[in-house]
C-alpha atoms as a PDB file:
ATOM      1  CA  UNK A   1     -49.048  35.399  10.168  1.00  0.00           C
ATOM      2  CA  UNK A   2     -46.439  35.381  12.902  1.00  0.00           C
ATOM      3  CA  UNK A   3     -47.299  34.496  16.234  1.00  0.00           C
ATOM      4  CA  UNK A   4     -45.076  34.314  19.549  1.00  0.00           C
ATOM      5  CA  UNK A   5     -45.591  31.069  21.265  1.00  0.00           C
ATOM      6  CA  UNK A   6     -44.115  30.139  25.140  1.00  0.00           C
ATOM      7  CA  UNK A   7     -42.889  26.429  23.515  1.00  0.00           C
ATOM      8  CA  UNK A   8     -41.665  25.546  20.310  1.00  0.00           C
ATOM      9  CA  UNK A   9     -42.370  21.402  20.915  1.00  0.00           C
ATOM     10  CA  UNK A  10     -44.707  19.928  18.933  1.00  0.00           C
ATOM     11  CA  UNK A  11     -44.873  22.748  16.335  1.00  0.00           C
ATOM     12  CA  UNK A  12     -44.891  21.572  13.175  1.00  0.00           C
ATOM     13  CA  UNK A  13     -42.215  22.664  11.094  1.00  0.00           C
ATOM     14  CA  UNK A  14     -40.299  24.499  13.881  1.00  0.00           C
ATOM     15  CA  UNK A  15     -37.295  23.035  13.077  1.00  0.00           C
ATOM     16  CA  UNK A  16     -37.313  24.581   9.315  1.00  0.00           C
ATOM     17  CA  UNK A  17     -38.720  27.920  10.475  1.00  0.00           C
ATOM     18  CA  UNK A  18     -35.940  28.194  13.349  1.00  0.00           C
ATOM     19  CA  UNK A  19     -32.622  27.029  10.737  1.00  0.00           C
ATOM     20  CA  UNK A  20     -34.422  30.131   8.372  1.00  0.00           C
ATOM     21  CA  UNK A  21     -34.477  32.684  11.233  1.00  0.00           C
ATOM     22  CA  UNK A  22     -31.213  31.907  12.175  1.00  0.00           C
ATOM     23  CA  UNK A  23     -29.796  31.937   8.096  1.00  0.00           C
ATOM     24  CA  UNK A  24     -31.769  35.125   7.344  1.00  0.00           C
ATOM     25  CA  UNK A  25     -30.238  37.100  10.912  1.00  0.00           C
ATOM     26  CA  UNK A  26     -26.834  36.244   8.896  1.00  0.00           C
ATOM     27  CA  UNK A  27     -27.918  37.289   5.993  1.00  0.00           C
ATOM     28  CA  UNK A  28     -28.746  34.406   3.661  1.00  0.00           C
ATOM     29  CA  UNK A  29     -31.863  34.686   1.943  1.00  0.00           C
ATOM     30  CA  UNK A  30     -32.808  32.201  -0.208  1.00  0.00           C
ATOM     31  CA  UNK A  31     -35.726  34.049  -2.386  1.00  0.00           C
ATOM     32  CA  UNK A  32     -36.089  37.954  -1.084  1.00  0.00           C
ATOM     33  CA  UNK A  33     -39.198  38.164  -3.301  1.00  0.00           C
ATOM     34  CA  UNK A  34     -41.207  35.451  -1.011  1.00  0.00           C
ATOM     35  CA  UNK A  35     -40.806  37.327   2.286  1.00  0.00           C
ATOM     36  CA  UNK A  36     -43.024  40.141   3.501  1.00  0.00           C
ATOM     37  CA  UNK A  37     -41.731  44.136   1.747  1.00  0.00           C
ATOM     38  CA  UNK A  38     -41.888  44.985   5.422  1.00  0.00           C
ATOM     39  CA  UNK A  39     -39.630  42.297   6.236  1.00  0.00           C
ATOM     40  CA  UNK A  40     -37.018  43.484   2.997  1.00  0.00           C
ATOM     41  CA  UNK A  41     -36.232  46.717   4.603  1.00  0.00           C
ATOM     42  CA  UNK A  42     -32.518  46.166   6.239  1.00  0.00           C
ATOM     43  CA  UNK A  43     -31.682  47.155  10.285  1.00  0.00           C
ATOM     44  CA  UNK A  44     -29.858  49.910   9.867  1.00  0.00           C
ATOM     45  CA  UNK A  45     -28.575  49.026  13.931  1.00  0.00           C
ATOM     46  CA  UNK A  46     -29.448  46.971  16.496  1.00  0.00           C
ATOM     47  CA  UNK A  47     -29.178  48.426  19.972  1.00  0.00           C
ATOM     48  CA  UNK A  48     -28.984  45.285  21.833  1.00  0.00           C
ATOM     49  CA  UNK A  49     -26.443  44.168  20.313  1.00  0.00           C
ATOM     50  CA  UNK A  50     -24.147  46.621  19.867  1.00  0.00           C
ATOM     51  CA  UNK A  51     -24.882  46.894  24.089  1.00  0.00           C
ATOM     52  CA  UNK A  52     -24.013  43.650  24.577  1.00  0.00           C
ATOM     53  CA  UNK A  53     -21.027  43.804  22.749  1.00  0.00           C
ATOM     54  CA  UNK A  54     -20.123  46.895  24.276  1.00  0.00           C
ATOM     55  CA  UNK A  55     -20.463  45.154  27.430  1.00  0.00           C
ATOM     56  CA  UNK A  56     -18.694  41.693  26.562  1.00  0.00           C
ATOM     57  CA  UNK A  57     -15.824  43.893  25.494  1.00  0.00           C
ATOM     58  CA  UNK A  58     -15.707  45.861  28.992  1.00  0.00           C
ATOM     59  CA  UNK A  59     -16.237  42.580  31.041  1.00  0.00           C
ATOM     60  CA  UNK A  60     -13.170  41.293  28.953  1.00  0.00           C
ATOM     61  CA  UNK A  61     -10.647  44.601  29.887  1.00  0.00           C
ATOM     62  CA  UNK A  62     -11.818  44.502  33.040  1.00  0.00           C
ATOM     63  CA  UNK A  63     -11.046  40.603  33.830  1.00  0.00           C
ATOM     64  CA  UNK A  64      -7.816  41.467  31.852  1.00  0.00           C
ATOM     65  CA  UNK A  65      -7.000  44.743  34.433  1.00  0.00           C
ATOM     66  CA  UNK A  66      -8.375  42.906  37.566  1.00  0.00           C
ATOM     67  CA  UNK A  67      -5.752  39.795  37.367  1.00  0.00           C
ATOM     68  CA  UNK A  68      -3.016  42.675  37.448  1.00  0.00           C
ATOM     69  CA  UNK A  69      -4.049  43.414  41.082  1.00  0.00           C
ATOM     70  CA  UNK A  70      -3.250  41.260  43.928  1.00  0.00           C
ATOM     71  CA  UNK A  71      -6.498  40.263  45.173  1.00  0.00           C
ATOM     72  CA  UNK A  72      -7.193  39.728  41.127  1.00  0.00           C
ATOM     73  CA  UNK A  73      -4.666  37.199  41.021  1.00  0.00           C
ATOM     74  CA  UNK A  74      -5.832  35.674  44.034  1.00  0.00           C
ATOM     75  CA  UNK A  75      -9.441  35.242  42.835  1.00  0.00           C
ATOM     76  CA  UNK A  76     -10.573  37.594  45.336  1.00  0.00           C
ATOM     77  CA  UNK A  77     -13.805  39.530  44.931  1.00  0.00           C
ATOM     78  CA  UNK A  78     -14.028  43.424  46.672  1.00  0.00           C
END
């Protein structure tokens, strides 16, 4: 069963469970067979992040265009 909790202190085995969750997003999985079929299936995309991406990559060219400007180099906001 998987449950959403507000805290993850004084869970027991929270530690183990979060390094797993964060090997499987990378795709490590140490035995495929002992996870739910449901849970086999692979993302075929993940909107969030390809948004955020999207958006880390248009913060960066405009930072990068802004300092070109006068008030950019100056650190001045509009």
């Amino acid at each position: 069963m998987i449950c959403w909790t507000a805290g993850h202190v004084g869970i027991e085995g929270n530690k183990k469970v979060d390094t797993e969750a964060k090997m499987a997003s990378e795709g490590y999985i140490m035995d495929a067979k002992s996870i739910s079929p449901y849970l086999r299936k692979v993302l075929l995309i993940n909107l969030a992040a390809i948004h955020r991406t999207k958006h880390k990559k248009l913060k960066k060219e405009w930072a990068s265009e802004w300092k070109q400007f006068e008030r950019g180099q100056k650190g001045l906001v509009c």
